[in-house]
Protein backbone atom coordinates (compact mmCIF):
# COMPACT_ATOMS: atom_id res chain seq x y z
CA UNK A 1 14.26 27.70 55.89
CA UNK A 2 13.09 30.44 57.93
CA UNK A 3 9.35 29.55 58.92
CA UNK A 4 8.35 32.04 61.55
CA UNK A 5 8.59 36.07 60.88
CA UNK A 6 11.58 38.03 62.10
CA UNK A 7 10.48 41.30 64.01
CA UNK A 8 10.38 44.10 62.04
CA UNK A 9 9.20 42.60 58.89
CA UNK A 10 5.34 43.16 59.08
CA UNK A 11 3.32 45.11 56.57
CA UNK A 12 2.44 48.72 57.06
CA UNK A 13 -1.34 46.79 56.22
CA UNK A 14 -0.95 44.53 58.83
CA UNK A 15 -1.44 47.07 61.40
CA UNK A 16 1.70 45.26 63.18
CA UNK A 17 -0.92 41.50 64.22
CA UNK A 18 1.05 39.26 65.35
CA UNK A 19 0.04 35.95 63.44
CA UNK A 20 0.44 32.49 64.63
CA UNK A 21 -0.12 28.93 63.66
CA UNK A 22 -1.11 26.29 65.72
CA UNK A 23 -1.46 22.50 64.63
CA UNK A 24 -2.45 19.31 67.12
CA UNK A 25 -1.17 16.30 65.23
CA UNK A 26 -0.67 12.30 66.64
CA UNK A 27 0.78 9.23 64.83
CA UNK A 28 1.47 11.43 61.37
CA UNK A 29 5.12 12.48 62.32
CA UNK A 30 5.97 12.75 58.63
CA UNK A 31 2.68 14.82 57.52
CA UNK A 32 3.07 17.18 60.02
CA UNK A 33 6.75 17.38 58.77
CA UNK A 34 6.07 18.53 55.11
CA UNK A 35 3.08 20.54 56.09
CA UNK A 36 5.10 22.96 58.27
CA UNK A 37 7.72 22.90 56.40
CA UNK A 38 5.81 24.33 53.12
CA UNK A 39 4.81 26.96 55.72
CA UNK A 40 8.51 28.61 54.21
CA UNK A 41 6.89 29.65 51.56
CA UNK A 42 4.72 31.79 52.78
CA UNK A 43 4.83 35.81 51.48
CA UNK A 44 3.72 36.95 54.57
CA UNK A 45 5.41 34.86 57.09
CA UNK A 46 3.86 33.68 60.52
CA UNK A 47 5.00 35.05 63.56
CA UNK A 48 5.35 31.69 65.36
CA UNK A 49 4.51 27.92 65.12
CA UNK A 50 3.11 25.96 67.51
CA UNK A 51 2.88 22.09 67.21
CA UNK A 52 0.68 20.23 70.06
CA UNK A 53 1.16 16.63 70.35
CA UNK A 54 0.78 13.66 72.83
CA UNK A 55 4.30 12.22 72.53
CA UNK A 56 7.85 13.53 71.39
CA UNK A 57 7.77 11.13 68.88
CA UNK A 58 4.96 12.30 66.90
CA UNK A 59 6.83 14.97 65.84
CA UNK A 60 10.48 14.05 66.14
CA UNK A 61 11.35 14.82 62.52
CA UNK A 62 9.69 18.37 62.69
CA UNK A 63 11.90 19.10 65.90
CA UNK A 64 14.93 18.43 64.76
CA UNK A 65 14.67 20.41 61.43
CA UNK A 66 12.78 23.28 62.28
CA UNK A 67 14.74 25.18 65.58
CA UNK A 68 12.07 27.99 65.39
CA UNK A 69 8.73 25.57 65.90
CA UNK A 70 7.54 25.64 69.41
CA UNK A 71 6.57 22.25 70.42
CA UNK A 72 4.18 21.07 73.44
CA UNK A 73 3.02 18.13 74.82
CA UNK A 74 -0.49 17.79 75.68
CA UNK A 75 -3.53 15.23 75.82
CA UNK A 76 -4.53 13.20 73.28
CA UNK A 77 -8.16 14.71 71.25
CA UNK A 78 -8.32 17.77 69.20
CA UNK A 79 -10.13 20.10 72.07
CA UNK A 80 -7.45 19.33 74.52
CA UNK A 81 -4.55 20.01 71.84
CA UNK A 82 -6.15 22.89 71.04
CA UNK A 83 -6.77 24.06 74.07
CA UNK A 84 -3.26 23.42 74.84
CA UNK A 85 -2.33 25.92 71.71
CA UNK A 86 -4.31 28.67 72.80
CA UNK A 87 -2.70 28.98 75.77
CA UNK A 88 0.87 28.70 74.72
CA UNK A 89 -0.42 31.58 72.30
CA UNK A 90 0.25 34.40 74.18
CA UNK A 91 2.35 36.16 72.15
CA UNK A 92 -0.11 36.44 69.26
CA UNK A 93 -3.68 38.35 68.45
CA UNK A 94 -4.61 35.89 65.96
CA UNK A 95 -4.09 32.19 65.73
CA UNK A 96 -4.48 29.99 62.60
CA UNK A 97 -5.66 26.16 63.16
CA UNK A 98 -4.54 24.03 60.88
CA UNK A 99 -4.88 20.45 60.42
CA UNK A 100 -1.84 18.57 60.53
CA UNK A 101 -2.49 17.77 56.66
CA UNK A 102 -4.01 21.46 55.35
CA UNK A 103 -2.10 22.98 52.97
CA UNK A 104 -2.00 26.90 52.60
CA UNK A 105 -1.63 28.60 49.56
CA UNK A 106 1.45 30.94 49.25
CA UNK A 107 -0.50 34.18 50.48
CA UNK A 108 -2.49 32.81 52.39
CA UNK A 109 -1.41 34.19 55.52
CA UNK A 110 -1.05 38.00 53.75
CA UNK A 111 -4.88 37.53 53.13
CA UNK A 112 -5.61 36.80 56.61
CA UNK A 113 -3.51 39.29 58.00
CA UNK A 114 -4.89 42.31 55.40
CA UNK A 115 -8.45 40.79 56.83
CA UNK A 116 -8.61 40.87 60.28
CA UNK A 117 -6.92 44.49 59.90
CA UNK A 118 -9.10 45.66 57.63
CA UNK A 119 -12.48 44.10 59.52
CA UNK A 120 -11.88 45.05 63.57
CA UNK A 121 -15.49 43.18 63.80
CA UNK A 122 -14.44 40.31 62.09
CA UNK A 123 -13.58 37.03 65.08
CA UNK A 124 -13.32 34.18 62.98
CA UNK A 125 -12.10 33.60 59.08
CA UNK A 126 -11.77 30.58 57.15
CA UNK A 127 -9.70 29.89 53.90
CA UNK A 128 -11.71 28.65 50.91
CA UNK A 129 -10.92 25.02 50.00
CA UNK A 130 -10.03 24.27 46.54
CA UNK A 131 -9.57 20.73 46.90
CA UNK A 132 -10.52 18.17 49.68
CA UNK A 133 -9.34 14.86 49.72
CA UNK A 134 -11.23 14.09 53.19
CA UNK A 135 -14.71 12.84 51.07
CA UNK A 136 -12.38 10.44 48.58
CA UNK A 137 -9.41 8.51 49.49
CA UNK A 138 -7.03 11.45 50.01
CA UNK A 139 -4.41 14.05 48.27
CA UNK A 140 -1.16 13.93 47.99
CA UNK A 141 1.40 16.95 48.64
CA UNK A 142 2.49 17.02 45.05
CA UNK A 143 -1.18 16.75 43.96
CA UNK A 144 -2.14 20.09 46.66
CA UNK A 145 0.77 21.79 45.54
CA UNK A 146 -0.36 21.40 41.81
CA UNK A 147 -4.38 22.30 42.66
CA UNK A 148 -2.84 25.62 44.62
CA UNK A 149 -0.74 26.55 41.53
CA UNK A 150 -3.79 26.46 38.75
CA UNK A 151 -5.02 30.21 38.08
CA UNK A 152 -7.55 30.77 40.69
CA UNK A 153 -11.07 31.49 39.70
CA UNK A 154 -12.06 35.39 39.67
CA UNK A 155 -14.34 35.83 43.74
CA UNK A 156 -17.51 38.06 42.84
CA UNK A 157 -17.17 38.70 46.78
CA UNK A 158 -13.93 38.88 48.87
CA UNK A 159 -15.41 37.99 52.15
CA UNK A 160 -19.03 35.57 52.94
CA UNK A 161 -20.71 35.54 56.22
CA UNK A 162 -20.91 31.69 57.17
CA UNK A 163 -22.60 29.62 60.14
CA UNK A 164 -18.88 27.66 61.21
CA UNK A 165 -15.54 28.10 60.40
CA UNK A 166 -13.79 24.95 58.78
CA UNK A 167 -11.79 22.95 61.51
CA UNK A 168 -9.24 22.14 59.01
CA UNK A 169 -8.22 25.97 58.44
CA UNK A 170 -9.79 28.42 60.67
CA UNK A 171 -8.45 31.52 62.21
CA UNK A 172 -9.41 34.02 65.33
CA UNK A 173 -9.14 36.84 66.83
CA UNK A 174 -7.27 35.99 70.26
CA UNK A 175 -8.27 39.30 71.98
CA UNK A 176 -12.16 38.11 72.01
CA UNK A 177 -10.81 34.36 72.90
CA UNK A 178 -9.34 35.47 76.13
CA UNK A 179 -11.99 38.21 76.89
CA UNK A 180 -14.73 35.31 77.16
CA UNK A 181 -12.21 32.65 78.31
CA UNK A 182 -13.59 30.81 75.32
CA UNK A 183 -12.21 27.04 75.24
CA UNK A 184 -12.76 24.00 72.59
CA UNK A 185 -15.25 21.55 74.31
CA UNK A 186 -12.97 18.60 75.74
CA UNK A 187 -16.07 16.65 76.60
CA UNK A 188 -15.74 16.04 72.59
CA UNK A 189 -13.33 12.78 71.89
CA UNK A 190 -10.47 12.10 69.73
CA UNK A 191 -11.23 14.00 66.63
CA UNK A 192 -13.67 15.65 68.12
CA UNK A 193 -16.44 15.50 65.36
CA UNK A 194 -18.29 19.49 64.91
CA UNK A 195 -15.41 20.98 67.28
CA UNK A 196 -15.28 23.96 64.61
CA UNK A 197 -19.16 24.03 65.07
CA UNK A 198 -19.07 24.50 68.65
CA UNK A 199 -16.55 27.05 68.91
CA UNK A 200 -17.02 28.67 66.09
CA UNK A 201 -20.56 29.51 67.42
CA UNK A 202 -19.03 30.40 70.45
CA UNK A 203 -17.29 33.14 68.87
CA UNK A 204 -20.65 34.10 67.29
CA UNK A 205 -21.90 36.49 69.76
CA UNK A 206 -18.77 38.93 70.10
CA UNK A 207 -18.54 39.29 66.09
CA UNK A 208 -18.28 38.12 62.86
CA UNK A 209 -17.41 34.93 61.27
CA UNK A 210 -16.75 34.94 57.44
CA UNK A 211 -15.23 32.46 54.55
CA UNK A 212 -11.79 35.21 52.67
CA UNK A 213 -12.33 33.48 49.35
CA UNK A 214 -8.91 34.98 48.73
CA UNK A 215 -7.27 32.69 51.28
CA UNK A 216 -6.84 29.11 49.34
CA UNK A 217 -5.68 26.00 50.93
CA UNK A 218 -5.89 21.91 50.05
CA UNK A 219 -7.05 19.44 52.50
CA UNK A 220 -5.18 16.25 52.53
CA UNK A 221 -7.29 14.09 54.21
CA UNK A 222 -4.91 11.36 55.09
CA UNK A 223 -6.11 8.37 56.68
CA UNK A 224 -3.74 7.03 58.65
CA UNK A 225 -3.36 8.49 62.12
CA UNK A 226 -7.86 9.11 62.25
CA UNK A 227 -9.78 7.15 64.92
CA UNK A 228 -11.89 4.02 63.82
CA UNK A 229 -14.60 4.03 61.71
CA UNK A 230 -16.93 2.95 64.24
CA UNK A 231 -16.06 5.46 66.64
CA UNK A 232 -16.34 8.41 64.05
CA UNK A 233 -19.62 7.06 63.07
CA UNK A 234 -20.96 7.08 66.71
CA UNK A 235 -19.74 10.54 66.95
CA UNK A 236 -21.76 11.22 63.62
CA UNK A 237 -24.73 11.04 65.85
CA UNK A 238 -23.80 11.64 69.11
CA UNK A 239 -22.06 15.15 68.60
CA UNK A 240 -24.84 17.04 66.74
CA UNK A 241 -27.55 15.74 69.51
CA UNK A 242 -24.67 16.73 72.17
CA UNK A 243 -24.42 20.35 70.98
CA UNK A 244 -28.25 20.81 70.10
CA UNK A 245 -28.95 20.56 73.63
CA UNK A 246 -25.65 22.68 74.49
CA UNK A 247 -27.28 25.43 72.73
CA UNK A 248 -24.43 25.49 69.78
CA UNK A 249 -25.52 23.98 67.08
CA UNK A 250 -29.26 24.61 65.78
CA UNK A 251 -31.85 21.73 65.40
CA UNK A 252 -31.57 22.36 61.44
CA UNK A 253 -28.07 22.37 61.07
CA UNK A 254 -27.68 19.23 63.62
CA UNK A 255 -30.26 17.31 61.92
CA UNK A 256 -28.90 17.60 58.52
CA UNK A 257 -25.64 16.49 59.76
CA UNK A 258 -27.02 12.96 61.09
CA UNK A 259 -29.14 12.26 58.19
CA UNK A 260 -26.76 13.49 55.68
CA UNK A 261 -23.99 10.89 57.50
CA UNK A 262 -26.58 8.59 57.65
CA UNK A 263 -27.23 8.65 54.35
CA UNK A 264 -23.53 8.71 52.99
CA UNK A 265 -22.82 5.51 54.72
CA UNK A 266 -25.65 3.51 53.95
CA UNK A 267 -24.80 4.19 50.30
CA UNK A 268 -21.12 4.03 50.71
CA UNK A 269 -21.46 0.77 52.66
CA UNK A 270 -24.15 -0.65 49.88
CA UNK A 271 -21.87 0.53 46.73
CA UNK A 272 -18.95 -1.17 48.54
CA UNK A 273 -16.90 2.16 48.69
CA UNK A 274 -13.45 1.14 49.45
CA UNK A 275 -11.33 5.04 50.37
CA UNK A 276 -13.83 4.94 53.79
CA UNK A 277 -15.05 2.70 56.30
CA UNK A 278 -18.60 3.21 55.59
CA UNK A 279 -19.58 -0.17 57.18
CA UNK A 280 -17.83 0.65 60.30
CA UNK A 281 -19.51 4.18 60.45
CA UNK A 282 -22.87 2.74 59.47
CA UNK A 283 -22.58 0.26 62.83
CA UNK A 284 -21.51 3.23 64.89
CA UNK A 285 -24.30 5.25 63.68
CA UNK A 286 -26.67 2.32 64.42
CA UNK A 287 -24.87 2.08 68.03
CA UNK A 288 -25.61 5.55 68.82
CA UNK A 289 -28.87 5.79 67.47
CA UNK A 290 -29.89 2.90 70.06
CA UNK A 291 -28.08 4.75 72.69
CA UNK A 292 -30.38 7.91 72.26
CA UNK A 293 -33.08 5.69 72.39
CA UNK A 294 -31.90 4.13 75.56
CA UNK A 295 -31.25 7.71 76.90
CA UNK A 296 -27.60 6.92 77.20
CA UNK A 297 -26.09 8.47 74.35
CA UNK A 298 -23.30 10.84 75.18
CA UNK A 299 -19.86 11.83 73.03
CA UNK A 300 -17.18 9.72 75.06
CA UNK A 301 -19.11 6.80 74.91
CA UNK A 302 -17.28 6.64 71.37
CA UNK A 303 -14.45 5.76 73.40
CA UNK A 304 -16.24 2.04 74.01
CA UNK A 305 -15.20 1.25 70.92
């Protein structure tokens, strides 16, 4: 199966972008596997993929079944993977992030491509998800693949304005990228809680950033392969005050965050909610909460734990 675009095939629409799709992935060799490969079906077809991971083996399958996927090694944590992607990305002018476990609908990538054509302004899109298994104990790829082939509600709009593009499936405009020398924050950990905050309001100034409600995808939200539930909850607390004082994130947006977290897992972790690790987020909230306190609260102290 033919996954990347053979020259000569884009859409008089298109404008001739060249379209790629970058995914950091660790420990999920066989996710990543049956994500990219349901990339093939694709209308519009990418013009490259790029997989960043920290060892050969987390995507050994992938490599040896898809010749035309571009593989790199680079750090472990989403900024450096990404960062790692947008450089390798030089053939393109705009990139696609997807999680290792996002699943695009079939013209997905034609939307994209008709949008960024269509809206020179335009720096940042993300797709509209249908279906998000990150908030409940996950999707499967049947169960995506069934969600994505329902008849699609009727959009009033084609395009919304947002604050933040959605980590999970977020494109940009690489031209502005490398004009700014814009970066993903590495002093984020690991998964990198609100990465798609900070850069997305990076992007901010130099244009705009909207939701194409025609572009559909399913998030997975597998478990395995995620850091620990302590860590993520530190994070939870520790990001948004991180990026507050960066200037990225506003005060409103930061605090609702924390106290929506907050709130989730002392409910989750009273209920005895079994898909998450409430209690272990609850303690690293409660860790990083006494950290601020103590002054000493910081993103890679998640790494303590």
């Amino acid at each position: 199966m033919a996954l990347a675009q053979r020259s000569g095939e884009r859409g008089p629409t298109e404008g001739g972008l060249r379209i790629g799709i970058a995914i950091a992935t660790a420990n999920r060799p066989q996710v990543v596997h049956e994500t990219v490969g349901l990339l093939a079906r694709q209308t519009r077809k990418a013009d490259g993929v790029l997989v960043c991971s920290p060892e050969e083996g987390d995507v050994a399958p992938l490599i040896e079944t898809y010749a035309d996927v571009t593989h790199i090694i680079g750090p472990r944590g989403l900024p450096h993977q990404r960062n790692r992607l947008i450089e390798a990305a030089k053939d393109f002018d705009i990139l696609l992030f997807l999680d290792d476990d996002f699943i695009i609908a079939d013209d997905y990538l034609a939307e994209i491509a008709a949008v960024f054509f269509d809206y020179p302004d335009i720096v940042m899109t993300t797709g509209r998800v249908v279906a998000d298994g990150i908030i409940g104990p996950g999707l499967s790829f049947e169960e995506a693949l069934r969600r994505l082939s329902l008849p699609s509600e009727p959009q009033d709009v084609r395009l919304r304005e947002i604050y933040n593009g959605y980590g999970c499936n977020m494109a940009v405009r690489l031209e502005t990228v490398r004009a700014n020398t814009l970066r993903f924050d590495e002093e984020l950990p690991l998964y990198a809680w609100l990465e798609d905050v900070d850069f997305s309001r990076s992007l901010a100034p130099f244009g705009r950033i909207v939701r194409a409600e025609r572009a559909c995808g399913v998030h997975l939200g597998v478990k395995s392969g995620r850091q620990t539930g302590v860590r993520l909850g530190y994070s939870q607390i520790a990001n948004p005050c991180y990026l507050i004082a960066k200037g990225t994130c506003s005060w409103k947006k930061g605090l609702n965050h924390i106290g929506r977290n907050l709130a989730a897992n002392l409910y989750g972790t009273c209920r005895g909610e079994r898909s998450i690790d409430r209690p272990g987020r609850l303690l690293g909230n409660l860790k990083a909460i006494m950290d601020l306190f103590t002054q000493r609260l910081a993103p890679s102290r998640a790494l303590r734990f």
